[in-house]
PDB file of N, CA and C in Angstrom:
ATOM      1  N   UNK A   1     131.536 345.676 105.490  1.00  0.00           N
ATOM      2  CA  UNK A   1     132.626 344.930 104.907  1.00  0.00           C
ATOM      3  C   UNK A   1     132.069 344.124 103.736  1.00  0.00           C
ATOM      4  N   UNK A   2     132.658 344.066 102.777  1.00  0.00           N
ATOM      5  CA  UNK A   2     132.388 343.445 101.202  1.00  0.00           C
ATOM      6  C   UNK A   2     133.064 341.808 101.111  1.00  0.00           C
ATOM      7  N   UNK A   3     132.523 341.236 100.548  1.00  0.00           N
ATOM      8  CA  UNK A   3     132.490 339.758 100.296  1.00  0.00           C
ATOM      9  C   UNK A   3     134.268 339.548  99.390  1.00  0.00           C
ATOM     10  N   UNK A   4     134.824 339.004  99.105  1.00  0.00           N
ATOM     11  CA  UNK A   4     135.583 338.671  98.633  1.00  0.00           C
ATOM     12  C   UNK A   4     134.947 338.375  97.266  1.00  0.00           C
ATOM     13  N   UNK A   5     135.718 338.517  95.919  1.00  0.00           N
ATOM     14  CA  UNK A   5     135.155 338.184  95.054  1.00  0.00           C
ATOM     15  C   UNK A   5     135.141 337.076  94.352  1.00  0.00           C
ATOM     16  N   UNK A   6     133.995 336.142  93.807  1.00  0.00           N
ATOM     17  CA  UNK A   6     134.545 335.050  93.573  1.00  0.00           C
ATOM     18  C   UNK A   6     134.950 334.487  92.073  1.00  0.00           C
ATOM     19  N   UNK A   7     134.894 335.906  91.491  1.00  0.00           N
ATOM     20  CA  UNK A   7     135.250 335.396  89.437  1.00  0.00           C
ATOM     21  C   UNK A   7     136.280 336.734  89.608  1.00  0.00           C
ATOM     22  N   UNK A   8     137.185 336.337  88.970  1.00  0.00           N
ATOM     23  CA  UNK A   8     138.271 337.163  88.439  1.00  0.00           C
ATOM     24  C   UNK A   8     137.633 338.912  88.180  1.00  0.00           C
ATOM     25  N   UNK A   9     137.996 339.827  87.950  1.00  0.00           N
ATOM     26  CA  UNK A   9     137.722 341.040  87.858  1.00  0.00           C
ATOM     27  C   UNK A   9     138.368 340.500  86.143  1.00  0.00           C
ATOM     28  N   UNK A  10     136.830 341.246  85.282  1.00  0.00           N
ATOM     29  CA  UNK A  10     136.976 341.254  83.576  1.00  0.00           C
ATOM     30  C   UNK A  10     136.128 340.333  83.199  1.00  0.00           C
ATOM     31  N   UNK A  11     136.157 338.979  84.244  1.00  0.00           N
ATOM     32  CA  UNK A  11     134.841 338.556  83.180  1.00  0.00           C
ATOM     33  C   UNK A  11     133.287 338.859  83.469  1.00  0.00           C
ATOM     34  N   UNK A  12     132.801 338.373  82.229  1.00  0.00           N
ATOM     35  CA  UNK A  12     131.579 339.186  81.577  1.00  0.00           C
ATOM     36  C   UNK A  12     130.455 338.195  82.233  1.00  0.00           C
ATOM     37  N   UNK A  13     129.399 338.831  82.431  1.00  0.00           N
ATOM     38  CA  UNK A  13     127.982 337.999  83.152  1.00  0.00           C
ATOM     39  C   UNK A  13     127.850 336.760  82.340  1.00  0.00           C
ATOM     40  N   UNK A  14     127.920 336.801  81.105  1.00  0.00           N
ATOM     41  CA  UNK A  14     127.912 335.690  80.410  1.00  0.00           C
ATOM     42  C   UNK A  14     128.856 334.517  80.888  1.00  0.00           C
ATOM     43  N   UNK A  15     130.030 334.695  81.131  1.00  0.00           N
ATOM     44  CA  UNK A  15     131.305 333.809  81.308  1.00  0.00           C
ATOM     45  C   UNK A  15     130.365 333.519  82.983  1.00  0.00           C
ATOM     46  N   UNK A  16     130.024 334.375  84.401  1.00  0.00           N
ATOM     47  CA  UNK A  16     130.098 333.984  85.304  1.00  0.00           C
ATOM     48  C   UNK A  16     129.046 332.781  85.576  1.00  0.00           C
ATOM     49  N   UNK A  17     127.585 333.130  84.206  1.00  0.00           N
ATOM     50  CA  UNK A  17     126.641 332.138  84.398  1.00  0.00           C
ATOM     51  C   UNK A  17     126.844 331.311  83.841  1.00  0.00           C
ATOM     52  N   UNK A  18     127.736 331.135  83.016  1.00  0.00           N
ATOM     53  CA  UNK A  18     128.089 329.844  82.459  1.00  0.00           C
ATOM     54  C   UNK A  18     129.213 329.091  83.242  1.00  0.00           C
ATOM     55  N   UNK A  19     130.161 329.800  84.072  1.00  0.00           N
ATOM     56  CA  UNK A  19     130.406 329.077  85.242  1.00  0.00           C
ATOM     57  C   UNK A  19     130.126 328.548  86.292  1.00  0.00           C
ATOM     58  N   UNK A  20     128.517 329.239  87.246  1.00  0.00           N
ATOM     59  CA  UNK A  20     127.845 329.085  87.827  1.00  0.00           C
ATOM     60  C   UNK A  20     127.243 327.944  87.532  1.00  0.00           C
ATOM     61  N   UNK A  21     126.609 327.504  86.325  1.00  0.00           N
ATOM     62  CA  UNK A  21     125.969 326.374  85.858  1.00  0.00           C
ATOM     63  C   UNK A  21     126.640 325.521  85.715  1.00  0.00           C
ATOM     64  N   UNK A  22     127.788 325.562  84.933  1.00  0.00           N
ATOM     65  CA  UNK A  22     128.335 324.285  85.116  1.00  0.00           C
ATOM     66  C   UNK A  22     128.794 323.670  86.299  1.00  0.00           C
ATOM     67  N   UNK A  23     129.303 324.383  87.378  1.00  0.00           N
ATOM     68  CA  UNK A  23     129.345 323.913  89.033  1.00  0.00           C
ATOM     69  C   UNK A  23     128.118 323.488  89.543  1.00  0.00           C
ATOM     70  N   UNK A  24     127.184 324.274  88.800  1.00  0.00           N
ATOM     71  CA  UNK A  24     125.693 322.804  89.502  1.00  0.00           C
ATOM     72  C   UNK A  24     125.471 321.931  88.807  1.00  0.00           C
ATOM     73  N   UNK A  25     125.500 321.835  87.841  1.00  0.00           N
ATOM     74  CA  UNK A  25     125.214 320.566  87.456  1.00  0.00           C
ATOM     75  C   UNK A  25     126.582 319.506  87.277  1.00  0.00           C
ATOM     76  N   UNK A  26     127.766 320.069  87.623  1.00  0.00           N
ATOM     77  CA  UNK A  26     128.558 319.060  88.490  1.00  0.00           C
ATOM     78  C   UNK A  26     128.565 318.304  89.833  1.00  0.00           C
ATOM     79  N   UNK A  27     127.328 319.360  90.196  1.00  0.00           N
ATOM     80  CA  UNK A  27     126.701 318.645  91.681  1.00  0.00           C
ATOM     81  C   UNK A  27     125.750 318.118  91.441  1.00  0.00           C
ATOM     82  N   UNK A  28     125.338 317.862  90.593  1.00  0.00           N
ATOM     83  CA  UNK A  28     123.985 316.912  89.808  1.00  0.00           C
ATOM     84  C   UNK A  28     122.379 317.993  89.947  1.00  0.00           C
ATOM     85  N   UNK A  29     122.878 319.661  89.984  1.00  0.00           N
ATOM     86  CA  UNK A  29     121.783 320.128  89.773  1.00  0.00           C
ATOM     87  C   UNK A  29     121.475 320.320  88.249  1.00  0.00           C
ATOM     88  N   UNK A  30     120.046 321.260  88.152  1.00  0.00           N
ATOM     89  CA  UNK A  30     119.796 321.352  86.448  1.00  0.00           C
ATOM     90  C   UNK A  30     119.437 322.764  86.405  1.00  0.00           C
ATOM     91  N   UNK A  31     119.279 323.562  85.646  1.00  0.00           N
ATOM     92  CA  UNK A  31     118.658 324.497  85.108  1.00  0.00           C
ATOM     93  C   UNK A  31     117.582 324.467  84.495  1.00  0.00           C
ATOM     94  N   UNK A  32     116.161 325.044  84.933  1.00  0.00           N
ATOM     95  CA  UNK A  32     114.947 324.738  84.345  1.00  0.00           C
ATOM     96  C   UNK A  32     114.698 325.842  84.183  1.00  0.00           C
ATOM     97  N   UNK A  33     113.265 325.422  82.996  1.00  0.00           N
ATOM     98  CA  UNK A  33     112.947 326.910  82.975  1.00  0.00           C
ATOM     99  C   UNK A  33     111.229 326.335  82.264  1.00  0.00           C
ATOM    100  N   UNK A  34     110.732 327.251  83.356  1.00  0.00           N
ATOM    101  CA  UNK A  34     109.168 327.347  83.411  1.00  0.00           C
ATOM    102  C   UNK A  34     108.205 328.056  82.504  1.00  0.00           C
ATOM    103  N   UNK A  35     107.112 327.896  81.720  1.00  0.00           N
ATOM    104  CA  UNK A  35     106.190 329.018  81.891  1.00  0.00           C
ATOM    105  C   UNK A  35     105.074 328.470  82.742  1.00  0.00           C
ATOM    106  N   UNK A  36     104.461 329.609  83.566  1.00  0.00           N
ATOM    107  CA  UNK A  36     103.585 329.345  84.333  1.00  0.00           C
ATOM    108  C   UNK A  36     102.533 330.033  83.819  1.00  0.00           C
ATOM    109  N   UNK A  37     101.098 329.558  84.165  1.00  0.00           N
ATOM    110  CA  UNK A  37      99.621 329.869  84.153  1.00  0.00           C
ATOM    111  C   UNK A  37      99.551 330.865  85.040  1.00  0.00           C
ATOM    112  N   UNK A  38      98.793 332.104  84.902  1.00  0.00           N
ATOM    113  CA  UNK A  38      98.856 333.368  86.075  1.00  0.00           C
ATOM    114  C   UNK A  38      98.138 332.397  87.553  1.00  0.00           C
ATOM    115  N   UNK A  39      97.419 331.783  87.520  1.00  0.00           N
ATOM    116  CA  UNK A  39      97.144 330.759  89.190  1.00  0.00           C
ATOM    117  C   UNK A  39      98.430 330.459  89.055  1.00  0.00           C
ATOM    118  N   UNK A  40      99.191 329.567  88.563  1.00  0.00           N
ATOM    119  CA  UNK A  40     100.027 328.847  89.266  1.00  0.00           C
ATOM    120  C   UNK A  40     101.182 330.076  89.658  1.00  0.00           C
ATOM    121  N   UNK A  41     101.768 331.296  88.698  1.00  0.00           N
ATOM    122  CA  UNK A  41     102.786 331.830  89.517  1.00  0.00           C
ATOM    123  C   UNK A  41     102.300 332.576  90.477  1.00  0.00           C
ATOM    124  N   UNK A  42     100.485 332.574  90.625  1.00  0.00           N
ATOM    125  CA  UNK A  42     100.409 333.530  91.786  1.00  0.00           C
ATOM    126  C   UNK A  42     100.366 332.668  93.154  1.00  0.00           C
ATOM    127  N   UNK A  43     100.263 331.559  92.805  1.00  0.00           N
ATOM    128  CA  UNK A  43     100.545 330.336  94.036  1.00  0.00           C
ATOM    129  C   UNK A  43     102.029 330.094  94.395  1.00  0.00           C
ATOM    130  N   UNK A  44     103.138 330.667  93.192  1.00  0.00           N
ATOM    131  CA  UNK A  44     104.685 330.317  93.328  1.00  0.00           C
ATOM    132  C   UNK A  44     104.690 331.720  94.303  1.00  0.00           C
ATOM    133  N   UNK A  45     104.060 332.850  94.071  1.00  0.00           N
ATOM    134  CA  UNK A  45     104.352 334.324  94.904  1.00  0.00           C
ATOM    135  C   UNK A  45     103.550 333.889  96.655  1.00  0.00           C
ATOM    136  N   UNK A  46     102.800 333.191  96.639  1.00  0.00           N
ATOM    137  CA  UNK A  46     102.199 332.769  97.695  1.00  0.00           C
ATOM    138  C   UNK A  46     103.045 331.731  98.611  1.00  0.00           C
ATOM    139  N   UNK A  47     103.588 331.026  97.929  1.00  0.00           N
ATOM    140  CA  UNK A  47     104.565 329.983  98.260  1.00  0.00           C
ATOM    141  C   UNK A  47     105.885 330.360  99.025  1.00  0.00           C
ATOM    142  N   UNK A  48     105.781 331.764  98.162  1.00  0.00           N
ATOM    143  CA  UNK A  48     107.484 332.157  98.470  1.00  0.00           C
ATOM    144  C   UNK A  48     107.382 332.845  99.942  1.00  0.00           C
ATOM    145  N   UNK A  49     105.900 333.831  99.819  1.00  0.00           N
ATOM    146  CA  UNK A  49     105.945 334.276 101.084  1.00  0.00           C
ATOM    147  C   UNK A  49     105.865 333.489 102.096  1.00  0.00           C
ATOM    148  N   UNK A  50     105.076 332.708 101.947  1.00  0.00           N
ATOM    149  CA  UNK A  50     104.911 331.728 103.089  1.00  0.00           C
ATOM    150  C   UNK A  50     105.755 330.792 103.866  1.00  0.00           C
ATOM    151  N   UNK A  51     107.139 330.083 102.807  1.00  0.00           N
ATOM    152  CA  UNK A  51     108.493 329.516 102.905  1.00  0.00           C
ATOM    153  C   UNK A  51     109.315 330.719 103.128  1.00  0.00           C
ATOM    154  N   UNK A  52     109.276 331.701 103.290  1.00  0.00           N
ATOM    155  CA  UNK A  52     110.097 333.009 103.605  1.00  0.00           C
ATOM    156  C   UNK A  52     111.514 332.582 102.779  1.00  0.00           C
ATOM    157  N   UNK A  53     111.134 331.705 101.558  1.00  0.00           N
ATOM    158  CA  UNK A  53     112.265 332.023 100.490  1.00  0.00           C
ATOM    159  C   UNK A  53     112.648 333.280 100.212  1.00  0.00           C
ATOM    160  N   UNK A  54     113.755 332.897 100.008  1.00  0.00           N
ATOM    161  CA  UNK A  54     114.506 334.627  99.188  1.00  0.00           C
ATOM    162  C   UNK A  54     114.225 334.716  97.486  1.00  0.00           C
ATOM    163  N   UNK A  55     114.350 333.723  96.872  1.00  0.00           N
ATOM    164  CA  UNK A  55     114.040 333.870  95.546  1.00  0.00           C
ATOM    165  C   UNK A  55     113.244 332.548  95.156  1.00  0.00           C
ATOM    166  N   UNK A  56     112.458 332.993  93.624  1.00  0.00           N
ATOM    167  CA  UNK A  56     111.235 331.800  93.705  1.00  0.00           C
ATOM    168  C   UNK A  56     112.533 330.713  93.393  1.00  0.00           C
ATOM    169  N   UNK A  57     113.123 330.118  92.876  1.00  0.00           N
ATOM    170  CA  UNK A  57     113.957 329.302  92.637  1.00  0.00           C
ATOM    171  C   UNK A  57     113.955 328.891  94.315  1.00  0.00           C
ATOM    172  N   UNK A  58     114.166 329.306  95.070  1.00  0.00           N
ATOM    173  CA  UNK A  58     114.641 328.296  96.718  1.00  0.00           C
ATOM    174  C   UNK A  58     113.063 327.735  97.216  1.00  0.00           C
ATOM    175  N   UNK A  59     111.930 328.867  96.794  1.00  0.00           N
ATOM    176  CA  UNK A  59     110.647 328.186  97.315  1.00  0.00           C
ATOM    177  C   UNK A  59     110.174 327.581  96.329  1.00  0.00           C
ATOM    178  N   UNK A  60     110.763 326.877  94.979  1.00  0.00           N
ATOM    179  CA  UNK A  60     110.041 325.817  94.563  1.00  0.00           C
ATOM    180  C   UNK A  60     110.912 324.521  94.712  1.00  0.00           C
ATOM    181  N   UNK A  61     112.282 324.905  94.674  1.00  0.00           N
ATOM    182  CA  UNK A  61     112.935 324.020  95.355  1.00  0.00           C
ATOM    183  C   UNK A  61     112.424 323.488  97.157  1.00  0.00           C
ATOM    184  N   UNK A  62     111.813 324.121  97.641  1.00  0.00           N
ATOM    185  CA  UNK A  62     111.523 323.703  99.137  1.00  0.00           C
ATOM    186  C   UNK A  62     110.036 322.987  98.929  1.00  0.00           C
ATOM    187  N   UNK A  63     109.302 323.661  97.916  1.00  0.00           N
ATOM    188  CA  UNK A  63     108.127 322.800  97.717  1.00  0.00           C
ATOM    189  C   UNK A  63     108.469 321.630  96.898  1.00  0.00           C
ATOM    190  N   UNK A  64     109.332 321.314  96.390  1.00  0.00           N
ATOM    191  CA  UNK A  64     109.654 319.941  95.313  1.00  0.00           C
ATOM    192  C   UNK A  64     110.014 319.047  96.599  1.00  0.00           C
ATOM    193  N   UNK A  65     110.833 319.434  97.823  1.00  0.00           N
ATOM    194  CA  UNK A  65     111.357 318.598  98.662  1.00  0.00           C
ATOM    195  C   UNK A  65     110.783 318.327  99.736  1.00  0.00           C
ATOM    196  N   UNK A  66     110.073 319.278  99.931  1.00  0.00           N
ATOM    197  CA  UNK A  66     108.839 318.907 100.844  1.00  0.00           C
ATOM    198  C   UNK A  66     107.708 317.704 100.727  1.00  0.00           C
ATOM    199  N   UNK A  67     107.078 318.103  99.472  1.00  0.00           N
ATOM    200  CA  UNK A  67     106.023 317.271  98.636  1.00  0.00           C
ATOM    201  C   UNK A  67     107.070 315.915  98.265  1.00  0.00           C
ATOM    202  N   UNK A  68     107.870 315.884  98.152  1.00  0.00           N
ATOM    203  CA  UNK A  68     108.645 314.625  97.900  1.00  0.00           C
ATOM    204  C   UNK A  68     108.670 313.960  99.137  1.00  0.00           C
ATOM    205  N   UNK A  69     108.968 314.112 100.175  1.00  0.00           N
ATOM    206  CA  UNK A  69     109.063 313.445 101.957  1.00  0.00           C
ATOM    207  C   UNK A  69     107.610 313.290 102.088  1.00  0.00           C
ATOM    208  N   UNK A  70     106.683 314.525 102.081  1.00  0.00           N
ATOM    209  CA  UNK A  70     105.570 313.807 102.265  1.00  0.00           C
ATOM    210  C   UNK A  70     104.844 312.848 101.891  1.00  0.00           C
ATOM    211  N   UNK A  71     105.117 312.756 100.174  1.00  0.00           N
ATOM    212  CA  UNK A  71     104.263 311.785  99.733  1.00  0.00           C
ATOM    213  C   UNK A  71     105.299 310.225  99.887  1.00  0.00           C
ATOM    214  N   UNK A  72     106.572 310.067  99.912  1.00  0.00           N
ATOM    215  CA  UNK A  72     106.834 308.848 100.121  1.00  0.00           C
ATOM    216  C   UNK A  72     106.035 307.598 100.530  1.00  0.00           C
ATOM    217  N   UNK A  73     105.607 308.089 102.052  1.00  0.00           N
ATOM    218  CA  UNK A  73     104.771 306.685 102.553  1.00  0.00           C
ATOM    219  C   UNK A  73     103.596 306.694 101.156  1.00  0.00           C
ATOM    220  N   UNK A  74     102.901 307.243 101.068  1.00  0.00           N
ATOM    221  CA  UNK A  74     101.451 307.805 100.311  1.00  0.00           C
ATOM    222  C   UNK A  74     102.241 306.153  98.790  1.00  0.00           C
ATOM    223  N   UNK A  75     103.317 307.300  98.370  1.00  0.00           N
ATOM    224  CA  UNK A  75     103.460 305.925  96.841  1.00  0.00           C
ATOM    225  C   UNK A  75     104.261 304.938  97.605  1.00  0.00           C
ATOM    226  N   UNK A  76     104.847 304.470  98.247  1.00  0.00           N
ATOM    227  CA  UNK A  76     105.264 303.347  98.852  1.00  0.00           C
ATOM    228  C   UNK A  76     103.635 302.104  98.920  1.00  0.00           C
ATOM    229  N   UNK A  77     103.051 302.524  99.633  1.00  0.00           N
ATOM    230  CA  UNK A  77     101.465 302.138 100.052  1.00  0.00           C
ATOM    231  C   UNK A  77     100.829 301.865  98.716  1.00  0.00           C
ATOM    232  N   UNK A  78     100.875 302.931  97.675  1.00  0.00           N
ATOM    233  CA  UNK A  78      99.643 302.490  96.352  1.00  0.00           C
ATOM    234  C   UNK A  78     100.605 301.671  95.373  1.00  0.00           C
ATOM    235  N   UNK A  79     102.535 301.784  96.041  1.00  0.00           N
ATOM    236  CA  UNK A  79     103.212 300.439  94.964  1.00  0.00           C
ATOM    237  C   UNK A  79     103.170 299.591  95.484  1.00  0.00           C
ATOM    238  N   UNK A  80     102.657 299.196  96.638  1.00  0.00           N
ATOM    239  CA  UNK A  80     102.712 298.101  97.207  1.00  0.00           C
ATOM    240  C   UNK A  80     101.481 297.038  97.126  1.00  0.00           C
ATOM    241  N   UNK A  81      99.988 297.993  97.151  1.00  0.00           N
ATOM    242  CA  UNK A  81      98.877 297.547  96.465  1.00  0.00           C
ATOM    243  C   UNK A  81      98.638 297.148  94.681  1.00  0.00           C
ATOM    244  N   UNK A  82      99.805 297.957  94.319  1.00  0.00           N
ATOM    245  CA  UNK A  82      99.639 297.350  93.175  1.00  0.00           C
ATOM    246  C   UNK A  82     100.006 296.437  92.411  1.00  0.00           C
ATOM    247  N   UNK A  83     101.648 296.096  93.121  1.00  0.00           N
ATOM    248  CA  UNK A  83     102.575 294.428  92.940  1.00  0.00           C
ATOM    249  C   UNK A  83     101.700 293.747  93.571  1.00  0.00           C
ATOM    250  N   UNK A  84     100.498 293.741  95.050  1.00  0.00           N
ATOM    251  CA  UNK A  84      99.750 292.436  95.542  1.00  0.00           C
ATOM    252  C   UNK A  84      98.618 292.082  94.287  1.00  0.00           C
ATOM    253  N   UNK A  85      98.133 293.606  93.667  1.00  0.00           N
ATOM    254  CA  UNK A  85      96.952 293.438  92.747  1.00  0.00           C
ATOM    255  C   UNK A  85      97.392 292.700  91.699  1.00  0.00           C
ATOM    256  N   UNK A  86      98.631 293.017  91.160  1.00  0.00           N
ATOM    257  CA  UNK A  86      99.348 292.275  90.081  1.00  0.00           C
ATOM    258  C   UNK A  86     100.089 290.310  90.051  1.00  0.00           C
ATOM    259  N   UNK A  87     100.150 289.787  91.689  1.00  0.00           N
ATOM    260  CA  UNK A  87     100.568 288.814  92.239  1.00  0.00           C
ATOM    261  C   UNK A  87      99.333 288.052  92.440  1.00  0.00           C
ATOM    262  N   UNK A  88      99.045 287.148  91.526  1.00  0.00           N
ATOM    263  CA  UNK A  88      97.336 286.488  92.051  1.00  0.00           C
ATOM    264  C   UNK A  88      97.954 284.784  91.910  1.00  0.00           C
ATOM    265  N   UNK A  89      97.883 284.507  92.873  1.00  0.00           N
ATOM    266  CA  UNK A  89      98.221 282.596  92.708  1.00  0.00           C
ATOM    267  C   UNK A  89      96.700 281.881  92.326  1.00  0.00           C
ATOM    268  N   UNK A  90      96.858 281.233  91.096  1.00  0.00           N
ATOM    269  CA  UNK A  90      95.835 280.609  90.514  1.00  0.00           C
ATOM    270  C   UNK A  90      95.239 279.695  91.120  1.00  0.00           C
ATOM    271  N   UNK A  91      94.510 279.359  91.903  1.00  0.00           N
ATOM    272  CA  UNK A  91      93.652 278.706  92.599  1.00  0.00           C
ATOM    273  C   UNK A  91      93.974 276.980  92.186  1.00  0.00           C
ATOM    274  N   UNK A  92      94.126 276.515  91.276  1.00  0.00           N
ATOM    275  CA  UNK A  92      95.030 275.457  90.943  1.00  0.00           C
ATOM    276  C   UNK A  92      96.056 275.027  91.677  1.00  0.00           C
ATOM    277  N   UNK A  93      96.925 276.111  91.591  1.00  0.00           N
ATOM    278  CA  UNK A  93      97.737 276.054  91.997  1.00  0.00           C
ATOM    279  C   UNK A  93      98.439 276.144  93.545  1.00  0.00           C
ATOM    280  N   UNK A  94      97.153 276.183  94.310  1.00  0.00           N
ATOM    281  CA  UNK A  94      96.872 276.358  95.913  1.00  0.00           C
ATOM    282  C   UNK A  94      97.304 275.324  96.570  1.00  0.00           C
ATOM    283  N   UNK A  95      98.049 275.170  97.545  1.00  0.00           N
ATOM    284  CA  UNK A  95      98.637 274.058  98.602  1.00  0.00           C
ATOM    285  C   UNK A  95      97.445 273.736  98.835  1.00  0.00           C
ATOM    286  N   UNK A  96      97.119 272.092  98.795  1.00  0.00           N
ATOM    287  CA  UNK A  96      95.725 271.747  99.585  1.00  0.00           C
ATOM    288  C   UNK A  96      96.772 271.301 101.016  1.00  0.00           C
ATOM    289  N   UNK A  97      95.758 271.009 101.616  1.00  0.00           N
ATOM    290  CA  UNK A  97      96.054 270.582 103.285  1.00  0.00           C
ATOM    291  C   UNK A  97      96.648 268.890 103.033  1.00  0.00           C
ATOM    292  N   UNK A  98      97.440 268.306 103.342  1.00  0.00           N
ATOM    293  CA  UNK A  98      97.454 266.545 103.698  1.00  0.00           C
ATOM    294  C   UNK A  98      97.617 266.614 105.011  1.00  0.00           C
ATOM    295  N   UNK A  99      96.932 265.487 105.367  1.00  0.00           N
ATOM    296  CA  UNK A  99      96.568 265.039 106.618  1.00  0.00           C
ATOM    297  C   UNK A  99      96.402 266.140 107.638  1.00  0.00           C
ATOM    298  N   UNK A 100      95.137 266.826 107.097  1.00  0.00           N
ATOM    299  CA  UNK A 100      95.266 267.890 108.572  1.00  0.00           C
ATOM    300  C   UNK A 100      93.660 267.623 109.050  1.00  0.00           C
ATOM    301  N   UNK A 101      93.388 268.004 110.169  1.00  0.00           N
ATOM    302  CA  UNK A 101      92.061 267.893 110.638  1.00  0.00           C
ATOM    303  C   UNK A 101      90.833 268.451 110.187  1.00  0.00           C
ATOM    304  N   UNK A 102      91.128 269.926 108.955  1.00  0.00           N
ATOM    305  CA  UNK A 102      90.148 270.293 108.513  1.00  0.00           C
ATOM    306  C   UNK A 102      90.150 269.728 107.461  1.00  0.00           C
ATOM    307  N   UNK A 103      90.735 268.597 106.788  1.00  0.00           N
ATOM    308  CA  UNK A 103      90.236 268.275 105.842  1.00  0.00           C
ATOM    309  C   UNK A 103      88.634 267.202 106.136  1.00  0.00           C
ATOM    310  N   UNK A 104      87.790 267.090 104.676  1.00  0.00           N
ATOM    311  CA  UNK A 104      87.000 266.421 105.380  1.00  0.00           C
ATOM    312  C   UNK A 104      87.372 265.017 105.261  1.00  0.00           C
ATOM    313  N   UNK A 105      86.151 264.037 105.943  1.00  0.00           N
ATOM    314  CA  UNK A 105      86.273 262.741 106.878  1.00  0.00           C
ATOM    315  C   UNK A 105      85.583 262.369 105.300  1.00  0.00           C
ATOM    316  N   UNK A 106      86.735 260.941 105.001  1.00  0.00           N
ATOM    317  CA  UNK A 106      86.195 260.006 103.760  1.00  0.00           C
ATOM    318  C   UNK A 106      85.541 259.032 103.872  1.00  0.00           C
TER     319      UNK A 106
END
Protein backbone atom coordinates (compact mmCIF):
# COMPACT_ATOMS: atom_id res chain seq x y z
CA UNK A 1 0.00 0.00 0.00
CA UNK A 2 1.38 3.58 -1.11
CA UNK A 3 1.60 6.65 1.13
CA UNK A 4 -0.82 9.30 0.34
CA UNK A 5 0.70 12.10 -1.41
CA UNK A 6 1.76 15.05 0.18
CA UNK A 7 2.37 18.00 -2.77
CA UNK A 8 -0.21 18.31 -5.31
CA UNK A 9 0.45 16.09 -8.52
CA UNK A 10 2.48 18.87 -11.18
CA UNK A 11 4.66 20.39 -8.96
CA UNK A 12 8.25 20.35 -9.80
CA UNK A 13 11.20 19.11 -7.23
CA UNK A 14 12.13 22.57 -7.14
CA UNK A 15 8.64 23.96 -5.81
CA UNK A 16 8.56 20.66 -3.24
CA UNK A 17 12.14 21.67 -1.73
CA UNK A 18 11.38 24.91 -1.45
CA UNK A 19 8.33 23.95 0.41
CA UNK A 20 9.96 21.45 2.49
CA UNK A 21 12.38 24.18 3.70
CA UNK A 22 10.38 26.63 4.38
CA UNK A 23 8.21 24.28 6.89
CA UNK A 24 11.55 23.78 8.73
CA UNK A 25 12.66 26.59 9.27
CA UNK A 26 9.17 27.62 10.41
CA UNK A 27 9.96 25.13 13.05
CA UNK A 28 13.13 26.95 13.74
CA UNK A 29 15.21 24.36 11.69
CA UNK A 30 18.12 25.50 9.09
CA UNK A 31 19.58 24.17 6.08
CA UNK A 32 23.35 23.67 6.14
CA UNK A 33 25.65 22.78 4.03
CA UNK A 34 29.11 21.27 4.69
CA UNK A 35 32.39 20.57 3.05
CA UNK A 36 34.11 17.96 4.81
CA UNK A 37 37.94 16.80 5.06
CA UNK A 38 38.04 12.96 3.73
CA UNK A 39 38.73 11.98 7.97
CA UNK A 40 35.98 13.85 8.92
CA UNK A 41 33.25 12.41 6.26
CA UNK A 42 34.80 9.09 6.82
CA UNK A 43 34.00 9.56 10.62
CA UNK A 44 30.28 11.08 9.40
CA UNK A 45 30.08 7.27 7.38
CA UNK A 46 31.28 5.74 10.70
CA UNK A 47 28.88 7.70 12.72
CA UNK A 48 26.02 6.85 10.63
CA UNK A 49 26.65 3.21 10.92
CA UNK A 50 27.04 3.16 14.30
CA UNK A 51 23.71 5.58 15.19
CA UNK A 52 21.94 3.21 12.64
CA UNK A 53 20.85 6.62 11.05
CA UNK A 54 19.09 6.42 7.83
CA UNK A 55 20.67 9.44 6.25
CA UNK A 56 23.92 11.43 7.24
CA UNK A 57 21.69 14.48 7.96
CA UNK A 58 19.79 12.34 11.12
CA UNK A 59 23.40 11.01 12.34
CA UNK A 60 24.85 14.39 12.57
CA UNK A 61 21.87 15.67 13.87
CA UNK A 62 22.05 12.80 16.71
CA UNK A 63 25.72 13.59 17.18
CA UNK A 64 25.04 17.55 17.59
CA UNK A 65 22.40 16.40 20.35
CA UNK A 66 24.12 14.01 21.95
CA UNK A 67 27.49 15.99 22.38
CA UNK A 68 25.25 18.86 23.44
CA UNK A 69 23.61 16.79 26.76
CA UNK A 70 26.83 15.49 27.35
CA UNK A 71 28.88 18.31 27.58
CA UNK A 72 26.34 20.55 29.57
CA UNK A 73 27.57 19.69 33.11
CA UNK A 74 31.41 19.79 31.52
CA UNK A 75 30.59 24.00 30.42
CA UNK A 76 28.27 24.64 33.28
CA UNK A 77 31.53 23.64 35.68
CA UNK A 78 34.40 25.65 33.48
CA UNK A 79 31.45 28.84 33.50
CA UNK A 80 31.26 28.61 36.77
CA UNK A 81 35.14 28.58 37.47
CA UNK A 82 35.43 31.27 35.45
CA UNK A 83 32.74 34.04 36.97
CA UNK A 84 34.64 32.76 40.64
CA UNK A 85 38.15 33.46 38.69
CA UNK A 86 36.71 36.72 37.47
CA UNK A 87 34.91 37.69 41.21
CA UNK A 88 38.07 38.55 43.49
CA UNK A 89 37.06 40.80 46.69
CA UNK A 90 40.02 43.09 47.32
CA UNK A 91 41.47 42.29 50.48
CA UNK A 92 40.70 45.92 51.67
CA UNK A 93 37.80 45.42 51.34
CA UNK A 94 37.41 42.18 53.69
CA UNK A 95 34.92 42.14 56.77
CA UNK A 96 37.41 42.22 59.70
CA UNK A 97 35.96 40.37 62.80
CA UNK A 98 34.54 43.02 65.87
CA UNK A 99 34.49 41.66 68.99
CA UNK A 100 35.10 38.09 68.27
CA UNK A 101 37.51 35.82 70.16
CA UNK A 102 39.97 35.35 67.39
CA UNK A 103 40.73 38.61 67.26
CA UNK A 104 43.96 39.36 69.02
CA UNK A 105 44.23 40.48 72.89
CA UNK A 106 45.29 44.48 73.07
Amino acid sequence: MSRQRVFPIGTTATERVEASLKALVERGGARKTFRLKPEANAALKQLQRMLDAKTETEAVELAILTMRDSMKGAVAAVTQRSVSARVQIPTSAKAKPKNSSLTAVQ
